[in-house]
N, C-alpha and C. Protein backbone atom coordinates (compact mmCIF):
# COMPACT_ATOMS: atom_id res chain seq x y z
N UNK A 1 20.42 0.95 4.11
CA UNK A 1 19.20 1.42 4.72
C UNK A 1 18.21 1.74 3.61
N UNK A 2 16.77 1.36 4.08
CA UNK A 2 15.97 1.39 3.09
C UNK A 2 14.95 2.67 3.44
N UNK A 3 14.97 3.43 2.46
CA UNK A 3 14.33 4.99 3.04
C UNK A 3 12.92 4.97 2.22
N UNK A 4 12.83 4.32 1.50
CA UNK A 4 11.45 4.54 0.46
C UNK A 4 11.04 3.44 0.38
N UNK A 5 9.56 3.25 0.77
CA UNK A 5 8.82 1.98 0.22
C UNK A 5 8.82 1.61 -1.77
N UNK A 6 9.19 2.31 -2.27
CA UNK A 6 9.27 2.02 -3.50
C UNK A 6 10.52 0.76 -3.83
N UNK A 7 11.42 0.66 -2.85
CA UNK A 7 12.35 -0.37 -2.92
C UNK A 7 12.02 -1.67 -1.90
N UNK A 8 10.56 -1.49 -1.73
CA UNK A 8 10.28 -2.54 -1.04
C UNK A 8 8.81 -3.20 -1.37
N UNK A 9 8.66 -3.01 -2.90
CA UNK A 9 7.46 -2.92 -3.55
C UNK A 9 7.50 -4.03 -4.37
N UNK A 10 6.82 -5.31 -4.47
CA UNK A 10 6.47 -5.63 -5.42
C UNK A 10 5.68 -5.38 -6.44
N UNK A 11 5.48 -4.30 -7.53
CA UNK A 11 4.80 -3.60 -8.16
C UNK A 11 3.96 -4.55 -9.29
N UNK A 12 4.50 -5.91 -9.54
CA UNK A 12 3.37 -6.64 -10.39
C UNK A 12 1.82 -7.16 -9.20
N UNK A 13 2.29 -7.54 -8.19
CA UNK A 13 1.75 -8.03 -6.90
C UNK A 13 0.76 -6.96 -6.77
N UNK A 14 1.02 -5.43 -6.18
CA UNK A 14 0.59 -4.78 -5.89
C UNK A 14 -0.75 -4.09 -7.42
N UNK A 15 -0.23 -3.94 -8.47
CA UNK A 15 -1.15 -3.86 -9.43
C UNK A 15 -1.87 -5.09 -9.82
N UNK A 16 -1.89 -6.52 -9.56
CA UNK A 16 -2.55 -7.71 -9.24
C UNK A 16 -3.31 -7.13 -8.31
N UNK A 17 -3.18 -7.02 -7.30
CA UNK A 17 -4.13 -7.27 -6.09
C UNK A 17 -5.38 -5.86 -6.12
N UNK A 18 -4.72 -4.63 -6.66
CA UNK A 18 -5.58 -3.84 -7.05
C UNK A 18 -6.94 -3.85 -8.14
N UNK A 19 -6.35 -4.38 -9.11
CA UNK A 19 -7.04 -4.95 -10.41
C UNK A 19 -8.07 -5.54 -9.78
N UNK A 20 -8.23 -6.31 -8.62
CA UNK A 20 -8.61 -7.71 -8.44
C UNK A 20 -9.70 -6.86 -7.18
N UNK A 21 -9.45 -6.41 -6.68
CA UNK A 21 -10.15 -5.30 -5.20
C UNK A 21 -11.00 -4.37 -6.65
N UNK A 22 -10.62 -3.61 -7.19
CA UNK A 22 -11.18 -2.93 -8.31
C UNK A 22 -12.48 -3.73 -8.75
N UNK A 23 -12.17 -4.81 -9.70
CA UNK A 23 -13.27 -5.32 -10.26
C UNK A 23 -14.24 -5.87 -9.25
N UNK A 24 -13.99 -6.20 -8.13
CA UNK A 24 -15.12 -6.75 -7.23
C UNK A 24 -15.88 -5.02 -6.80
N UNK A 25 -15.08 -4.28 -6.42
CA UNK A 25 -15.98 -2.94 -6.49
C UNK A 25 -17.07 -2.83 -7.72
N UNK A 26 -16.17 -3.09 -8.38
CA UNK A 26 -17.02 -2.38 -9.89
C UNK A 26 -17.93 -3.32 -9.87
N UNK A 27 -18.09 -4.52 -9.37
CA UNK A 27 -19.33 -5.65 -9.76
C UNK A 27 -20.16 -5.37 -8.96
N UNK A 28 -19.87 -4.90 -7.59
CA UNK A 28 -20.45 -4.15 -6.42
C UNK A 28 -21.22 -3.21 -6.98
N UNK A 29 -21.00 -1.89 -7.45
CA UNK A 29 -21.48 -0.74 -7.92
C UNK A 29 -22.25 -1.11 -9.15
N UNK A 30 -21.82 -2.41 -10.25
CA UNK A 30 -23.06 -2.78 -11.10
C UNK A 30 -24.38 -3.52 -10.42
N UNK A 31 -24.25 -3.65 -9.81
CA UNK A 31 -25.42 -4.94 -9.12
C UNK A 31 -26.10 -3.77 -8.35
N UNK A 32 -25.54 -2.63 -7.68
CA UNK A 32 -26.51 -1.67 -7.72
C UNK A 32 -27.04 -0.65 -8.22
N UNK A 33 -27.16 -0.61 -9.21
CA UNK A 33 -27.10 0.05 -10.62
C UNK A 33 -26.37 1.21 -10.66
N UNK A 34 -25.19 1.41 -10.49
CA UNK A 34 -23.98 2.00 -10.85
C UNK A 34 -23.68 1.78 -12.06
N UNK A 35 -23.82 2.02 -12.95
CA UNK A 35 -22.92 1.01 -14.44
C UNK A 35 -21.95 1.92 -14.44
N UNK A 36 -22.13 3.74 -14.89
CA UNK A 36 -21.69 4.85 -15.02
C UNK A 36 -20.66 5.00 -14.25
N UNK A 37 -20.82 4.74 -13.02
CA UNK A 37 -19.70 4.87 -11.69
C UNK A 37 -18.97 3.77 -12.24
N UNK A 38 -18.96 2.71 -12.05
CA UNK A 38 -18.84 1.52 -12.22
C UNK A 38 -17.52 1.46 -13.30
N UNK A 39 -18.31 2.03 -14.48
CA UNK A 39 -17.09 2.19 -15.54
C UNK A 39 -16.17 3.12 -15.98
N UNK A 40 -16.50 4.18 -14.80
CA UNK A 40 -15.61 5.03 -14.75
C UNK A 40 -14.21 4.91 -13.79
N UNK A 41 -14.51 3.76 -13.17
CA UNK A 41 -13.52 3.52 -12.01
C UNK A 41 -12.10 3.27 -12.78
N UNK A 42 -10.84 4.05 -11.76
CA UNK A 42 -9.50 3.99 -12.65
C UNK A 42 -8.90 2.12 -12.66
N UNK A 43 -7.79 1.66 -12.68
CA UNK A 43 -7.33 0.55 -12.24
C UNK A 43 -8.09 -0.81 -13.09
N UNK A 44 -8.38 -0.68 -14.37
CA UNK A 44 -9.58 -1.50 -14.93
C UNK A 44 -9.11 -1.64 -16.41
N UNK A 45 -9.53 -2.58 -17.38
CA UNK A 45 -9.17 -2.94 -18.80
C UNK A 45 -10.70 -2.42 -19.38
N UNK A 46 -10.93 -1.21 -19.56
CA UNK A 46 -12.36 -1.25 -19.88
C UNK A 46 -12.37 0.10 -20.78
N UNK A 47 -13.17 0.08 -21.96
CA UNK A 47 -13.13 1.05 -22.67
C UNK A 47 -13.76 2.57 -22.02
N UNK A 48 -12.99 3.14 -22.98
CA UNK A 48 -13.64 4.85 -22.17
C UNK A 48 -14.92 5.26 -22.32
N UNK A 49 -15.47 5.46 -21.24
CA UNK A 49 -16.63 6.05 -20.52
C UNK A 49 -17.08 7.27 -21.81
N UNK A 50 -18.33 6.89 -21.92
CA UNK A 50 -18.97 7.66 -22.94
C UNK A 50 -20.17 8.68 -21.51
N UNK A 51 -20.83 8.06 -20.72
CA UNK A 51 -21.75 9.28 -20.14
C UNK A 51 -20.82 9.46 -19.04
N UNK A 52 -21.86 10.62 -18.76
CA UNK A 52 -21.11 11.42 -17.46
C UNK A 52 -21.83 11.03 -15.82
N UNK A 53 -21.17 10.49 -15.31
CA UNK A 53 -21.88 10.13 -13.97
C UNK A 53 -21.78 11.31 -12.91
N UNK A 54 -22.65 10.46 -12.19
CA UNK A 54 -23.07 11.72 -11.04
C UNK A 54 -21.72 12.39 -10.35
N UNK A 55 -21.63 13.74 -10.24
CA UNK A 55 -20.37 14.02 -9.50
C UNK A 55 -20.03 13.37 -8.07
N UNK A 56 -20.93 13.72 -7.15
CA UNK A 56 -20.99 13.20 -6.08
C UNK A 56 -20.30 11.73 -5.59
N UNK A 57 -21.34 10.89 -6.48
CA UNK A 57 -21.52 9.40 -6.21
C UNK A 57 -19.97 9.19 -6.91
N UNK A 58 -19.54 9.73 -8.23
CA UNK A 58 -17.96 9.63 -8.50
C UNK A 58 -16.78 10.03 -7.85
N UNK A 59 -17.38 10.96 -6.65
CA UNK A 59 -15.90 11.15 -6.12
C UNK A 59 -15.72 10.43 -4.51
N UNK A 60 -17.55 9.74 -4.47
CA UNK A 60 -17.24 9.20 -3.20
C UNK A 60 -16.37 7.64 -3.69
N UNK A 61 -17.12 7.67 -4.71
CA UNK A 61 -16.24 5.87 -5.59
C UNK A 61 -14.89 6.25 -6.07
N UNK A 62 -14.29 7.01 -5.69
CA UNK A 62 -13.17 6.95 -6.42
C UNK A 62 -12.01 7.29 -5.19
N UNK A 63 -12.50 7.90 -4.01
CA UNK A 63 -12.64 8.11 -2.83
C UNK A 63 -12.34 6.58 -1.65
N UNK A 64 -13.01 5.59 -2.30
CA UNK A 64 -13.40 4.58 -2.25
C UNK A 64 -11.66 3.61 -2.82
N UNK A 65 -11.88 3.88 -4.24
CA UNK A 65 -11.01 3.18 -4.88
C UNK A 65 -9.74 3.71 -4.63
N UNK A 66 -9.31 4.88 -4.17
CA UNK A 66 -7.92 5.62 -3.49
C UNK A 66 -7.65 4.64 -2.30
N UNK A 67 -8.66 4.38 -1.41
CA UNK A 67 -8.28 3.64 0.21
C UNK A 67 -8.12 2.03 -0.57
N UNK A 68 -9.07 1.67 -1.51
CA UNK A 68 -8.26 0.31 -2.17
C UNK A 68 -6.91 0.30 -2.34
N UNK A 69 -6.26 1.64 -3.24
CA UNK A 69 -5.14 1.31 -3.23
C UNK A 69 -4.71 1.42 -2.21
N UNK A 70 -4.77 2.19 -1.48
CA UNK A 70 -3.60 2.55 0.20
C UNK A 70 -3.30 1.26 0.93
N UNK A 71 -4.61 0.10 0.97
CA UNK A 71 -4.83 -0.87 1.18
C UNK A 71 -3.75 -1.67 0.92
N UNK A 72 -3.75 -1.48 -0.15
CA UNK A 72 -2.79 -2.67 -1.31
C UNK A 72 -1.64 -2.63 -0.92
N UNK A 73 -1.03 -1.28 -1.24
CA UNK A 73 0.62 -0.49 -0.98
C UNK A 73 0.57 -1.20 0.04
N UNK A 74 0.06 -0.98 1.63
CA UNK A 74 0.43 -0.97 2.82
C UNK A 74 0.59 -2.59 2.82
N UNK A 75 -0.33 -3.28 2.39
CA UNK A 75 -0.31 -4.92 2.90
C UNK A 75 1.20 -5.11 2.16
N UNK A 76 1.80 -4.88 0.67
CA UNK A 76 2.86 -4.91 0.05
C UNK A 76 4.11 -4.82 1.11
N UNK A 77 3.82 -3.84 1.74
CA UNK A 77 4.97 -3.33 2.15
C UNK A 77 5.38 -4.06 3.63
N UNK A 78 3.81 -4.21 4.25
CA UNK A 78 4.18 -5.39 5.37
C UNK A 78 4.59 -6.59 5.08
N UNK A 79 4.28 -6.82 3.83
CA UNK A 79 4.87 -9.00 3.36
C UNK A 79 5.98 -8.13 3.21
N UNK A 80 6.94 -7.51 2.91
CA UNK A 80 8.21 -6.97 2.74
C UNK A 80 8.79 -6.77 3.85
N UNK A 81 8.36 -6.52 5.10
CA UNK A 81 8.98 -6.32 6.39
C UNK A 81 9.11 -7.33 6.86
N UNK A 82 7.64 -8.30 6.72
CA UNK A 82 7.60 -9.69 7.10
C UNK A 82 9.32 -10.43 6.48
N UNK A 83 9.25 -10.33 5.26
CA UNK A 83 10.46 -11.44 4.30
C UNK A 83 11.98 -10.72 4.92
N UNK A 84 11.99 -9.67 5.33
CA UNK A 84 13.06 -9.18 5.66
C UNK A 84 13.67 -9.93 7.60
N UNK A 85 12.19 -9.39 8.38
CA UNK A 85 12.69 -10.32 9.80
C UNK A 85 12.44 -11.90 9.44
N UNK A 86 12.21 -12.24 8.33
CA UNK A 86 12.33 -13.63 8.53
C UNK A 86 13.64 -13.97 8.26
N UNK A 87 14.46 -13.44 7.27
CA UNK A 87 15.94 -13.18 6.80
C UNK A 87 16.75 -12.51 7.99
N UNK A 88 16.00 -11.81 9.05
CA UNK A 88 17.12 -11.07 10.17
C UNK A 88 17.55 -9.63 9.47
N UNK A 89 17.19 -9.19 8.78
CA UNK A 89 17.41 -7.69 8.00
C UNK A 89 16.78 -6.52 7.85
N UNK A 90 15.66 -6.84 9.36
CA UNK A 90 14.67 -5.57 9.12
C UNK A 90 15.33 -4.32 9.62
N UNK A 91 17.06 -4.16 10.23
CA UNK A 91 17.64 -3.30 10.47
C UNK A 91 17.51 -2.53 9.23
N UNK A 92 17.62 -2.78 8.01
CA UNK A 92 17.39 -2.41 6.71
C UNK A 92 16.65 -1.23 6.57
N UNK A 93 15.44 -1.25 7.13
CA UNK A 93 14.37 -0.44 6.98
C UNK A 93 14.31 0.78 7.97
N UNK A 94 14.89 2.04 7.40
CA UNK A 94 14.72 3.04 8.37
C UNK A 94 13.49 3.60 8.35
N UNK A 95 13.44 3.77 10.43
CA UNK A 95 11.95 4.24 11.23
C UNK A 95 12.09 3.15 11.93
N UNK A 96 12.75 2.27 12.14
CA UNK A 96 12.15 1.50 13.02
C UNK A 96 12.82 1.06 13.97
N UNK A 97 12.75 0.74 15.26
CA UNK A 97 13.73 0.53 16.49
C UNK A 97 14.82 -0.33 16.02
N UNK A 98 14.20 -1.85 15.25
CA UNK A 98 15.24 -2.55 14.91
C UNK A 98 16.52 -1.58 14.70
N UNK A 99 16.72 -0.59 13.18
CA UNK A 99 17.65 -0.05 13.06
C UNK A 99 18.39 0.89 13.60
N UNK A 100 17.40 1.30 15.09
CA UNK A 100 18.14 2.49 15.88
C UNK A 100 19.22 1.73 16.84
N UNK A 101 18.54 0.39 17.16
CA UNK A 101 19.20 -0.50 18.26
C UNK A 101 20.61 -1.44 17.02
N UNK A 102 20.17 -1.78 16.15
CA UNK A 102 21.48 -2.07 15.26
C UNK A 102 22.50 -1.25 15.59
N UNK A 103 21.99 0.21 14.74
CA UNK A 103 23.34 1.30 15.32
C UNK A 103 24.08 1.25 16.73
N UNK A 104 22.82 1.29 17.39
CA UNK A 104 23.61 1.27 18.85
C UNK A 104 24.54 0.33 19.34
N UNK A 105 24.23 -1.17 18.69
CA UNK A 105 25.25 -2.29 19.19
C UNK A 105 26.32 -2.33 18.10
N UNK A 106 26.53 -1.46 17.13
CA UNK A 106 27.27 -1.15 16.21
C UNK A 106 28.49 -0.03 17.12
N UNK A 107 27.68 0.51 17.69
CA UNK A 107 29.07 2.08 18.22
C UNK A 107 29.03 1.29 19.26
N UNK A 108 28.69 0.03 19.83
CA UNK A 108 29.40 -0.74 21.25
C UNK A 108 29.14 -0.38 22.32
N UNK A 109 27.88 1.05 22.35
CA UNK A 109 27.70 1.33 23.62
C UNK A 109 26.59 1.06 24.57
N UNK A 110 26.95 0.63 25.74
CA UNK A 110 26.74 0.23 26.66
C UNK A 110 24.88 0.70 27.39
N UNK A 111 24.07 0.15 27.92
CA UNK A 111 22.81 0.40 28.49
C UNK A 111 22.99 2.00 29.19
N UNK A 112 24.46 1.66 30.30
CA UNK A 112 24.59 3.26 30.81
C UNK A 112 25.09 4.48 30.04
N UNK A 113 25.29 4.04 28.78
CA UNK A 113 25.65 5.17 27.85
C UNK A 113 24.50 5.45 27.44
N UNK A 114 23.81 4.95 26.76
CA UNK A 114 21.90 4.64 25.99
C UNK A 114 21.50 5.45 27.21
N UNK A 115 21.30 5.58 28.19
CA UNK A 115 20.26 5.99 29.18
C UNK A 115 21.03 7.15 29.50
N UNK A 116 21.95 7.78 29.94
CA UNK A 116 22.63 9.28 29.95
C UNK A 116 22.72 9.87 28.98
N UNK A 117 22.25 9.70 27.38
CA UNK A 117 21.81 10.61 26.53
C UNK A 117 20.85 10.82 26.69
């Protein structure tokens, strides 16, 4: 049984796809003259930020770049659920009916047993 999305992570994939959501932000926020925001954003190959940007506008962009990642994780973790019912193994993954109904045809019991608990 799989209890943590961390064992269901492709972590080069997932820092790919961030990198990649990141810099289109950041080209976003330069084109409207963000540079400051822009190059302060985490997830980036870019030297350290010499001025200080606006507080505000930095914590709504970064605010911003947090739901990028959540984004990322979550799509990760669905191609991982996906590769698993395509294999027949999403019993694997605890939370989810698949593995409550596994158990159940595991202890052999019956619809009228299931329904009198």
């Amino acid at each position: 049984m799989l209890l943590s999305s961390s064992k269901t992570t492709d972590y080069d994939k997932v820092n790919q796809d961030v990198r990649a959501l990141i810099e289109d932000f950041r080209q976003v926020l330069q084109d409207l003259g963000e540079d400051d925001i822009a190059a302060a954003l985490p997830w980036q190959d870019a030297d350290p930020i010499t001025a200080r940007p606006d507080t505000t506008k930095m914590i709504q962009a970064l605010s911003m770049a947090f739901q990028l990642l959540n984004a990322v994780e979550e799509n990760a973790v669905v191609q991982y659920r996906r590769l698993l019912e395509s294999r027949g193994e999403v019993a694997k993954l605890s939370g989810l009916w698949n593995q409550t109904l596994d158990y159940l045809r595991q202890q052999r019991l019956t619809e009228a047993q299931v329904l009198a608990e």
